[in-house]
Protein backbone atom coordinates (compact mmCIF):
# COMPACT_ATOMS: atom_id res chain seq x y z
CA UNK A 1 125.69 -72.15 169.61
CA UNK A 2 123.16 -69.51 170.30
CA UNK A 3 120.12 -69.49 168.02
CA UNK A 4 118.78 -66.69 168.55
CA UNK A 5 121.01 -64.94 165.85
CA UNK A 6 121.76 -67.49 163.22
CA UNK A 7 120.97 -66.91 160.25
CA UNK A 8 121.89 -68.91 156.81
CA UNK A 9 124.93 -67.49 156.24
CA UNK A 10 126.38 -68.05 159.76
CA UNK A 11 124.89 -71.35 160.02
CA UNK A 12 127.12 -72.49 156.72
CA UNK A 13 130.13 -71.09 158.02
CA UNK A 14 129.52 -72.42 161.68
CA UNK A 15 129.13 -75.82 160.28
CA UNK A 16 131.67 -75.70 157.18
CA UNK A 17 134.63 -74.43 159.36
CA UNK A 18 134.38 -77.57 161.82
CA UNK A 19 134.11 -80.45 159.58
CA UNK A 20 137.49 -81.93 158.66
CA UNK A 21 138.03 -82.20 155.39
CA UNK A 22 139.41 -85.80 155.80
CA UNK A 23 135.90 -86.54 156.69
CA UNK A 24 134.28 -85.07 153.83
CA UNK A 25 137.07 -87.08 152.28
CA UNK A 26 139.01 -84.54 151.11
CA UNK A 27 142.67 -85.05 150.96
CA UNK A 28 144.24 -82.09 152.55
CA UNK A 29 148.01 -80.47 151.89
CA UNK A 30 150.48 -80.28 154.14
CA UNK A 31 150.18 -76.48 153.45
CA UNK A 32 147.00 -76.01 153.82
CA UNK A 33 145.87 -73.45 156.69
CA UNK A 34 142.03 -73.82 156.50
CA UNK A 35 140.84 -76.55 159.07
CA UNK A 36 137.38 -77.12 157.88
CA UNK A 37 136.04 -76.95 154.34
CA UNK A 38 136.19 -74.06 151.99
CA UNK A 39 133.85 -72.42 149.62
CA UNK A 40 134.63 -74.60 146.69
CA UNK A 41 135.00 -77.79 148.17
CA UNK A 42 131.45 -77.55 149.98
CA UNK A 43 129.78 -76.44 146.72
CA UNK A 44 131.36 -79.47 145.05
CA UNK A 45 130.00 -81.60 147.51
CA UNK A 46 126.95 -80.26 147.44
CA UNK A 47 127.10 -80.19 143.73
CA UNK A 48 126.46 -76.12 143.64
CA UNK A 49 128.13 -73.50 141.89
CA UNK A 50 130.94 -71.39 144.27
CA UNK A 51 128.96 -68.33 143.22
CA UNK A 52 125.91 -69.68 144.91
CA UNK A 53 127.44 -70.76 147.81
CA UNK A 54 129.24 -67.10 148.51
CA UNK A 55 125.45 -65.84 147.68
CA UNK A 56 123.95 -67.96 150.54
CA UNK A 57 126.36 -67.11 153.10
CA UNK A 58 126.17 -63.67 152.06
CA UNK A 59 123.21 -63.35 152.77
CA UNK A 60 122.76 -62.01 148.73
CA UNK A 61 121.02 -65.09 147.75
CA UNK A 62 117.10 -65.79 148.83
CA UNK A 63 114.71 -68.42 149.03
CA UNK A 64 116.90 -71.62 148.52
CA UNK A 65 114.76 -74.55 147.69
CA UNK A 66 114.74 -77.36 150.06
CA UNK A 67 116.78 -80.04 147.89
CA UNK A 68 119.50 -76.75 148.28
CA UNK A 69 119.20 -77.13 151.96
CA UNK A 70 119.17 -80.97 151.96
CA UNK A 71 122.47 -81.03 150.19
CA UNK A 72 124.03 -78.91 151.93
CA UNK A 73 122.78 -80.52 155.63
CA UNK A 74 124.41 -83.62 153.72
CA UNK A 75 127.37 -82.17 152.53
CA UNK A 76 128.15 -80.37 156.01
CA UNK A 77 127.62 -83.76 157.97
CA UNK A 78 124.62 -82.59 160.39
CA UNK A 79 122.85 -84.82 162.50
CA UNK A 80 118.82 -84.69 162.43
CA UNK A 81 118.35 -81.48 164.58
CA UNK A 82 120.94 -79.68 163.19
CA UNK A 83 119.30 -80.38 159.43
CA UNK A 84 116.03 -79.14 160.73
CA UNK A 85 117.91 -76.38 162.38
CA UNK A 86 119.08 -75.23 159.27
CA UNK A 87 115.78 -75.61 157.21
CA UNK A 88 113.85 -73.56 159.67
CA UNK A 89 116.93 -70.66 159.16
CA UNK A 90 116.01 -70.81 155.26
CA UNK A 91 112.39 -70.18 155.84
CA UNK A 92 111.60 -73.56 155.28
CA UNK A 93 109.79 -76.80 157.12
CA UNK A 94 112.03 -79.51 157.87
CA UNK A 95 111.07 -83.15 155.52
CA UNK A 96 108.37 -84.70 157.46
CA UNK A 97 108.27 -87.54 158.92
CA UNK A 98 105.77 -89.48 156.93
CA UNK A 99 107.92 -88.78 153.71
CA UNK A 100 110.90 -90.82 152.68
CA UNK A 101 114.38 -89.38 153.96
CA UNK A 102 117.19 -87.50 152.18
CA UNK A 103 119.17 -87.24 155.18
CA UNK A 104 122.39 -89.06 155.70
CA UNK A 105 124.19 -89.66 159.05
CA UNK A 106 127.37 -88.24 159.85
CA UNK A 107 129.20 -91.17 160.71
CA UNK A 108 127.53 -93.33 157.65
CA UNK A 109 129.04 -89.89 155.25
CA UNK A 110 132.38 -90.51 157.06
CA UNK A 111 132.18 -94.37 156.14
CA UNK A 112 131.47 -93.54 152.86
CA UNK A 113 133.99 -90.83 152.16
CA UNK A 114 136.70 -92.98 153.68
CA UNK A 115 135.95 -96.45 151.87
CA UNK A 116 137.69 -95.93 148.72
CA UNK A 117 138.87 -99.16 147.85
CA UNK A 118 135.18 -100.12 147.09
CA UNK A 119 133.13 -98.83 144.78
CA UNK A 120 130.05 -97.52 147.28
CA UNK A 121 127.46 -95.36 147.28
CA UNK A 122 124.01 -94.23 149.19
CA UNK A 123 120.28 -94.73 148.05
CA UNK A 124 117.48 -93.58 149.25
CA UNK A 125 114.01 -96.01 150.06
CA UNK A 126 113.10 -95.34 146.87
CA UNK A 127 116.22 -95.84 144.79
CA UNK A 128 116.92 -92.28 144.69
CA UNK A 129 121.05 -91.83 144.73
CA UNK A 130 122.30 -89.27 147.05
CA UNK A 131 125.99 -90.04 147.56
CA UNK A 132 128.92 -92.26 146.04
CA UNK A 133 132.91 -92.33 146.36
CA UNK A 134 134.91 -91.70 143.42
CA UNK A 135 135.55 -95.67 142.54
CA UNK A 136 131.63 -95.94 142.20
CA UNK A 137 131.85 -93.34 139.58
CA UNK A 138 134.71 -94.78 137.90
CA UNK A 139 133.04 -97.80 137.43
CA UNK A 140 129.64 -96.41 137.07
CA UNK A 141 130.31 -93.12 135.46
CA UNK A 142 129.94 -89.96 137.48
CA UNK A 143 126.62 -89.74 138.36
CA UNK A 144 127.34 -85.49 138.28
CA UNK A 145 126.29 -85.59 134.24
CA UNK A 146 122.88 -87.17 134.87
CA UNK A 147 120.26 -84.57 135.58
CA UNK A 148 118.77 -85.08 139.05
CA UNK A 149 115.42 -86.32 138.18
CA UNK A 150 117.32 -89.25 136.83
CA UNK A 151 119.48 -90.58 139.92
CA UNK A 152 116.85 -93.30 140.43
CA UNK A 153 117.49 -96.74 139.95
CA UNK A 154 114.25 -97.69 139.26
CA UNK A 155 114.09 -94.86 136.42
CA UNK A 156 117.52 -96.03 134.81
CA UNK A 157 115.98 -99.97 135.13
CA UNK A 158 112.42 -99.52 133.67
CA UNK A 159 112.01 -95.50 132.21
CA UNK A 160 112.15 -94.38 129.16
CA UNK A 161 115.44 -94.22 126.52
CA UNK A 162 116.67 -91.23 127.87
CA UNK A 163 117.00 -92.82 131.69
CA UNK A 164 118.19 -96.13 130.97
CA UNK A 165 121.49 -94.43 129.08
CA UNK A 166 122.38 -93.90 132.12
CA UNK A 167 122.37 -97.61 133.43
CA UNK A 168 125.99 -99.08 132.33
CA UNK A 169 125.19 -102.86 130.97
CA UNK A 170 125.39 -105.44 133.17
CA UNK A 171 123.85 -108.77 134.06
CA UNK A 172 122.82 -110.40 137.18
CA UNK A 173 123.61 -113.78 138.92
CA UNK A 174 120.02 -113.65 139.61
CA UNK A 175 118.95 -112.72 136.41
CA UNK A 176 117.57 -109.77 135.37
CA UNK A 177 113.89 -111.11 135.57
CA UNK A 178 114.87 -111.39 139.60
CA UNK A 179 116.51 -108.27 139.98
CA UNK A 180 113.67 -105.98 138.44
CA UNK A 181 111.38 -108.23 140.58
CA UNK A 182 113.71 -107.07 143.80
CA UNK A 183 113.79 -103.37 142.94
CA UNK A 184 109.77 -103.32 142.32
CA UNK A 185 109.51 -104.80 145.41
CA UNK A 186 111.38 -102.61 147.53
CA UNK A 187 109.21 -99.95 146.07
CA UNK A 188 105.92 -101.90 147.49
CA UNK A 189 108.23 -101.78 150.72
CA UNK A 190 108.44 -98.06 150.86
CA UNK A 191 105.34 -97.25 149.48
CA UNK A 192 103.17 -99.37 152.35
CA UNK A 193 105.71 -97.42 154.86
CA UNK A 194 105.21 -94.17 153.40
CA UNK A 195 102.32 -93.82 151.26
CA UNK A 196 101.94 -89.89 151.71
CA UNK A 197 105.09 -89.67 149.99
CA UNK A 198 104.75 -87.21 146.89
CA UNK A 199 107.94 -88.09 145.21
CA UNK A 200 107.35 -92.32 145.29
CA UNK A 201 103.59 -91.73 144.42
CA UNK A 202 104.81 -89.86 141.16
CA UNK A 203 107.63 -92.99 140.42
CA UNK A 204 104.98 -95.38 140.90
CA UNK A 205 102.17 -93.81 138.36
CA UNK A 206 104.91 -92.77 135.75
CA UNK A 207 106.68 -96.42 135.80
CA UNK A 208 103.15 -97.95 135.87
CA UNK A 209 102.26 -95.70 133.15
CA UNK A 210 105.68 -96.02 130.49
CA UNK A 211 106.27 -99.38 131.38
CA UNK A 212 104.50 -102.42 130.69
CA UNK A 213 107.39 -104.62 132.30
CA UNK A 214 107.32 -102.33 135.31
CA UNK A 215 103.82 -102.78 135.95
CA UNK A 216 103.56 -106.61 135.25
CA UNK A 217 106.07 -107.04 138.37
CA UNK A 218 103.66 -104.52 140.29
CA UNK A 219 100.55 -106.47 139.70
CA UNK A 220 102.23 -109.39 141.09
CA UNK A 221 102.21 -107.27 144.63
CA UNK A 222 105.15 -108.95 145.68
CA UNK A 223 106.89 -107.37 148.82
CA UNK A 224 110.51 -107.71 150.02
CA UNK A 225 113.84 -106.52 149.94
CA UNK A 226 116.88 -106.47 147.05
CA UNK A 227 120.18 -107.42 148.80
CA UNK A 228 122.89 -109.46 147.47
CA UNK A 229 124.48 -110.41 144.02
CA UNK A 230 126.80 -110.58 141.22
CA UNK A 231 127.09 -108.77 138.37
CA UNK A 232 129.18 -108.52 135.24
CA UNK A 233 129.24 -104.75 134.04
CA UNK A 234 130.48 -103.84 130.82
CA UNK A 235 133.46 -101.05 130.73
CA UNK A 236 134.79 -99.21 128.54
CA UNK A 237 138.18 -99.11 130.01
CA UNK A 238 138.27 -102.68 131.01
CA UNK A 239 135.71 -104.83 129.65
CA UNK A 240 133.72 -107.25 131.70
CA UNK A 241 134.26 -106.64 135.24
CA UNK A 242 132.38 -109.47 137.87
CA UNK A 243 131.83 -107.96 141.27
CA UNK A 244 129.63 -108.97 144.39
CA UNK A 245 127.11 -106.54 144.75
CA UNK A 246 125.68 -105.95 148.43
CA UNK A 247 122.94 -103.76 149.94
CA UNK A 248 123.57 -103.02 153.54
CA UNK A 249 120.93 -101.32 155.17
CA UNK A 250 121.85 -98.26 158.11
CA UNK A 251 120.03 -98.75 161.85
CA UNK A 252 117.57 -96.20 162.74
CA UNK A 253 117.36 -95.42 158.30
CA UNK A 254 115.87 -95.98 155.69
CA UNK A 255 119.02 -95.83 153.56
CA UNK A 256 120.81 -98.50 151.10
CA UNK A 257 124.47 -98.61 150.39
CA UNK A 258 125.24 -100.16 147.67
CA UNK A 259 128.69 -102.00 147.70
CA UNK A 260 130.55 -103.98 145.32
CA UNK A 261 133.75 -106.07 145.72
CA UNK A 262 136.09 -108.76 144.18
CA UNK A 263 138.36 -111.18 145.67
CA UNK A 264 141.18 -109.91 146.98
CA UNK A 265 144.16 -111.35 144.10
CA UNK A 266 141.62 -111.90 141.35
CA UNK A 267 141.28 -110.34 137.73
CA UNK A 268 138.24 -107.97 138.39
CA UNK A 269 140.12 -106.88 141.95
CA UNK A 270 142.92 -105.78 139.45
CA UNK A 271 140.75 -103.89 136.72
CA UNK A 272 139.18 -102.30 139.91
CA UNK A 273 142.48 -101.01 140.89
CA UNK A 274 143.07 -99.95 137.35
CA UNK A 275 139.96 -97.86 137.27
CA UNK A 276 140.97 -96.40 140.41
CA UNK A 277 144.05 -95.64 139.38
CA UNK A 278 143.64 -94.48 135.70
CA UNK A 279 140.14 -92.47 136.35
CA UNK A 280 141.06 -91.03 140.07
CA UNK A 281 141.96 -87.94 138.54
CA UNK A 282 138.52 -87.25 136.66
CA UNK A 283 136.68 -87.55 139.56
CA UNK A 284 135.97 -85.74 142.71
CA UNK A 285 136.74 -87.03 146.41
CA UNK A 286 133.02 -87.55 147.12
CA UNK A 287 129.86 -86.35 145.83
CA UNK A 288 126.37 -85.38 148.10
CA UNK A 289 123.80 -84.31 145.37
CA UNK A 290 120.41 -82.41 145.70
């Protein structure tokens, strides 16, 4: 590709008309004639209105803000350079290094787009939520009506009334004692890695600040990782639902994904085949947010 002319706009289309949509997880027609993504289905990924994404490749629309650009590098599937790439053509400075990532790989997008028969999705070293597969938001709800600011886990665990509606019930193997105690300290984690990071500094004072349980479990400076359990979540299609619950971390990243999983033949492997079944249509194919 020669850089010396890109702009934006060309730089969306470049990149939108080679990805497949079966790896954006897109289900294509037999009709269809477009082989990479269109307008609409990158905007949905990207959660952005159509409009906007004409605007941008236009050339009509200015000034983007960066989580723009970093869900649209996520929803195009660009490696590292390419994201930068594509910053630096929206007048911006790529995410530095010493703050916490946004950025998926392609191949772990792929995985995640084509792994529908678990509920999965993609968090960030500080619990933010980037991505998920439409099972994850059947049994989750869709993350799409929570506004941004709220796609933490920590904030749905310990914040205020307003982000824990957000949180469907559940309760832990481990108890929930445990499991706060494991999310806490995954923030210590992050925060000792990167400590210039704006966005974790703010979590940390505001949870420290609005929550007396969240700051009991931060005074107790304990350091480590949260990575397997169970959990019963309460649904409103299909009651209690008991699933494994596994954080696998990506090589080279910074990033969770968050699986759960039954027993192949058992009761909650069934209700999870209901829910995808009965709520497949209210969902999208996959979501990248800002």
């Amino acid at each position: 590709m020669d850089t010396s002319s890109d702009t934006l706009g060309s730089l969306l289309r470049a990149w939108r008309d080679r990805l497949s949509p079966a790896d954006a997880g897109i289900t294509a027609s037999r009709t269809r004639r477009a082989s990479g993504l269109r307008r609409e289905e990158l905007a949905d990924l990207a959660g952005l209105s159509v409009d906007y994404v004409v605007r941008l490749e236009q050339g009509r629309a200015h000034h983007p803000s960066a989580q723009v650009i970093g869900a649209l590098a996520r929803a195009l599937h660009l490696n590292d350079a390419e994201r930068d790439h594509l910053y630096r053509a929206a007048g911006l400075l790529p995410p530095a290094k010493s703050h916490i990532s946004t950025h998926i790989p392609p191949g772990v997008q792929r995985l995640i787009a084509r792994l529908g028969d678990n509920p999965l999705a993609a968090f960030t070293a500080d619990w933010n939520l980037l991505s998920w597969n439409p099972l994850w938001s059947a049994l989750q709800g869709d993350p799409f009506v929570m506004p941004t600011a709220q796609r933490n886990l920590a904030r749905m665990i310990f914040g205020n009334v307003e982000s824990r509606q957000y949180l469907r019930p559940s309760v832990s193997a481990n108890g929930p004692d445990q499991f706060e105690a494991a999310i806490v300290a995954d923030l210590r984690t992050a925060s000792s890695i990167y400590p210039d990071d704006p966005g974790l500094r703010s979590l940390i004072r505001e949870l420290r600040r609005t929550s007396p349980v969240f700051d009991e479990h931060w005074s107790r400076a304990a350091v480590g990782h949260h990575t397997t359990d169970q959990k019963a979540i309460t649904h409103p299609d299909v009651g209690t639902i008991t699933l494994d619950c596994d954080v696998l971390t990506v090589p080279g990243s910074d990033l969770k994904l968050v699986v759960y999983s039954a027993p192949t033949g058992s009761p909650d492997t069934g209700k999870l085949d209901f829910l995808r079944i009965t709520r497949g249509v209210a969902v999208t194919d996959a979501h990248i947010t800002a």
